[in-house]
Protein backbone atom coordinates (compact mmCIF):
# COMPACT_ATOMS: atom_id res chain seq x y z
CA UNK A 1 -8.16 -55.45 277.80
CA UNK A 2 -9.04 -56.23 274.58
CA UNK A 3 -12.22 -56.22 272.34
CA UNK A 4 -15.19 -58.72 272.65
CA UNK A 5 -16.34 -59.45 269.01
CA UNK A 6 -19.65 -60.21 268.93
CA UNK A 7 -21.72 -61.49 265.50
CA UNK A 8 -24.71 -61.42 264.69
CA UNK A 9 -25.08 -58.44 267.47
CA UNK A 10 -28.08 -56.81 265.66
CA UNK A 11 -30.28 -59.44 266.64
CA UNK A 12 -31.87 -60.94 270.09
CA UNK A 13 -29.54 -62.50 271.80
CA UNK A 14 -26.68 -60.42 270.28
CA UNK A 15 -28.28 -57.21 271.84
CA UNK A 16 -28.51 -58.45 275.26
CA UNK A 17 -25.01 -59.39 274.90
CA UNK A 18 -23.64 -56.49 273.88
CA UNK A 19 -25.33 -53.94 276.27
CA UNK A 20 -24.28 -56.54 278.97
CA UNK A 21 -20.39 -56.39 277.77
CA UNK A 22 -20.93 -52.59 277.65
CA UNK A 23 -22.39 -52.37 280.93
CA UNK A 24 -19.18 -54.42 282.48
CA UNK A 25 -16.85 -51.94 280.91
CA UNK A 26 -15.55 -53.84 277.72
CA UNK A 27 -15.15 -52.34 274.12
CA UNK A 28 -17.14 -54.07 271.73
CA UNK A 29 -16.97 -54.82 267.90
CA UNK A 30 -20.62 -55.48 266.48
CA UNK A 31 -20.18 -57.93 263.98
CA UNK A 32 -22.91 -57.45 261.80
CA UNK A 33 -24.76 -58.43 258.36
CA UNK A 34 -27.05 -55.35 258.09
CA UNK A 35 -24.88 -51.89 259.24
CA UNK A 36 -28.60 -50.02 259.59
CA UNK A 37 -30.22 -52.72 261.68
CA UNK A 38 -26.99 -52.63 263.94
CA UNK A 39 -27.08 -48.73 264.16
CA UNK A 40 -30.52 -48.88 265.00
CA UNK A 41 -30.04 -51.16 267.87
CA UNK A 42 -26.86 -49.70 269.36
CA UNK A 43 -29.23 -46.56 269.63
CA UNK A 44 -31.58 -48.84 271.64
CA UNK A 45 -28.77 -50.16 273.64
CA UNK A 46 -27.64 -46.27 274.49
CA UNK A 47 -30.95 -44.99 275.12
CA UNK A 48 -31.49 -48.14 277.72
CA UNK A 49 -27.45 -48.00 279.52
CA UNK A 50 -28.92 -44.35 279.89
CA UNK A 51 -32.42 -44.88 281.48
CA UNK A 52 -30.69 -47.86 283.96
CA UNK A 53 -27.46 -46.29 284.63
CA UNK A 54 -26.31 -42.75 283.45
CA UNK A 55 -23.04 -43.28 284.67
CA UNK A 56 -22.54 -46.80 282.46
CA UNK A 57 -23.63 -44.21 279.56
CA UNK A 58 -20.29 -42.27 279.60
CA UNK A 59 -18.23 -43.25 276.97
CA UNK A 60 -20.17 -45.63 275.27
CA UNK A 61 -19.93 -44.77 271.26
CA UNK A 62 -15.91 -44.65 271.97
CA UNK A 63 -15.93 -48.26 273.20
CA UNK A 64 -18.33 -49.88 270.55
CA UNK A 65 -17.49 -50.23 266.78
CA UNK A 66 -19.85 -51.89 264.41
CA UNK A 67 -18.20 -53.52 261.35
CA UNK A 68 -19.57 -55.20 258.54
CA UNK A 69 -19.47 -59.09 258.40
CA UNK A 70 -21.64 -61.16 256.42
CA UNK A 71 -20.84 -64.63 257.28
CA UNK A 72 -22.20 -66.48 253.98
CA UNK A 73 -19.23 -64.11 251.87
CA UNK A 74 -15.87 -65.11 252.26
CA UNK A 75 -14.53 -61.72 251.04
CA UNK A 76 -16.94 -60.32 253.66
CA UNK A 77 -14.82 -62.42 256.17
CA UNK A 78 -11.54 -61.64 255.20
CA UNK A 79 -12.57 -58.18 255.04
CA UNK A 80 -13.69 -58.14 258.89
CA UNK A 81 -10.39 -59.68 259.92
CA UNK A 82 -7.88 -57.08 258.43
CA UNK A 83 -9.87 -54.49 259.73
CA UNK A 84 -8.98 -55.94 262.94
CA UNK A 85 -5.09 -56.14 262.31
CA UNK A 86 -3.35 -54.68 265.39
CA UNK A 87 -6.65 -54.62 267.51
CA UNK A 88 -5.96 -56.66 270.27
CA UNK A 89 -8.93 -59.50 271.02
CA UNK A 90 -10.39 -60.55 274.29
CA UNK A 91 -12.79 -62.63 273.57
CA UNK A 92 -15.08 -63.53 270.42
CA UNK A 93 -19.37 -64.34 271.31
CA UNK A 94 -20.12 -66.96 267.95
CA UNK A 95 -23.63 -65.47 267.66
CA UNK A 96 -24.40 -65.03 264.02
CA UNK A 97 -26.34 -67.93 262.51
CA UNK A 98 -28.97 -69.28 260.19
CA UNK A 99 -31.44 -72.40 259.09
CA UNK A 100 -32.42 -72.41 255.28
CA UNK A 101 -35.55 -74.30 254.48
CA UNK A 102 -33.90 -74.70 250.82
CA UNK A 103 -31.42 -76.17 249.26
CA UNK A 104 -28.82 -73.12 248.04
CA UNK A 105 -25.33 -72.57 247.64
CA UNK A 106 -23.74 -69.02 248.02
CA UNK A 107 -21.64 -67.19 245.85
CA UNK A 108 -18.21 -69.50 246.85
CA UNK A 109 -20.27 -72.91 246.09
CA UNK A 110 -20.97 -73.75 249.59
CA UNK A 111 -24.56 -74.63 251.41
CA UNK A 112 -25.71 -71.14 252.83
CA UNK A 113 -26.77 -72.55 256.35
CA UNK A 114 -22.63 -74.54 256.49
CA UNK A 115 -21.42 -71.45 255.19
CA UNK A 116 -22.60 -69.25 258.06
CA UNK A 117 -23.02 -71.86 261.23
CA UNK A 118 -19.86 -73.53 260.64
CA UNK A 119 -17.33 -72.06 257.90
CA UNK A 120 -18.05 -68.52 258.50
């Protein structure tokens, strides 16, 4: 079985999704902006798994990796994917988005809110 890439996995929905793909026995890459924030909620995640069910505890930091991948930075992006070069893929959860109020490009010329919803 292969991994279930999940962005945006620091946030809301991404949490619930990723304690739910732990809790069914998957390995899981956090795909995530903001390494700290992501650390902080895999902690979150653990210490829950543990309260409900000890036994879906055992193993857990072995099957969940959190990478960097900042959606708006196309180097970010290619980054993420060679670090996943021989890791075999199961499924991928689209999470990760945005909605700018402004007007603003990012560093490759593009809209910020296109470059994460749609190009990223």
């Amino acid at each position: 079985m292969g991994k279930v890439i999940i962005t945006g996995a620091s946030g809301s929905i991404g949490r619930v999704v990723t304690k739910e793909m732990l809790l069914r026995g998957h390995d899981v890459v956090m795909a995530c902006r903001n390494l700290d924030k992501a650390r902080n909620v895999l902690d979150a995640i653990a210490r829950q798994i543990l309260r409900e069910d000890p036994d879906g505890a055992v193993g857990l930091a072995s099957r969940v990796e959190i990478l960097r991948l900042d959606l708006e930075d196309s180097t970010s992006i290619r980054s993420f994917v060679d670090s996943l070069k021989g890791c075999g893929v199961s499924a991928l959860f689209n999470n990760a988005g945005m909605i700018n109020k402004e007007f603003e490009l990012n560093s490759d010329g593009v809209e910020r809110t296109m470059a994460v919803n749609f190009i990223g």
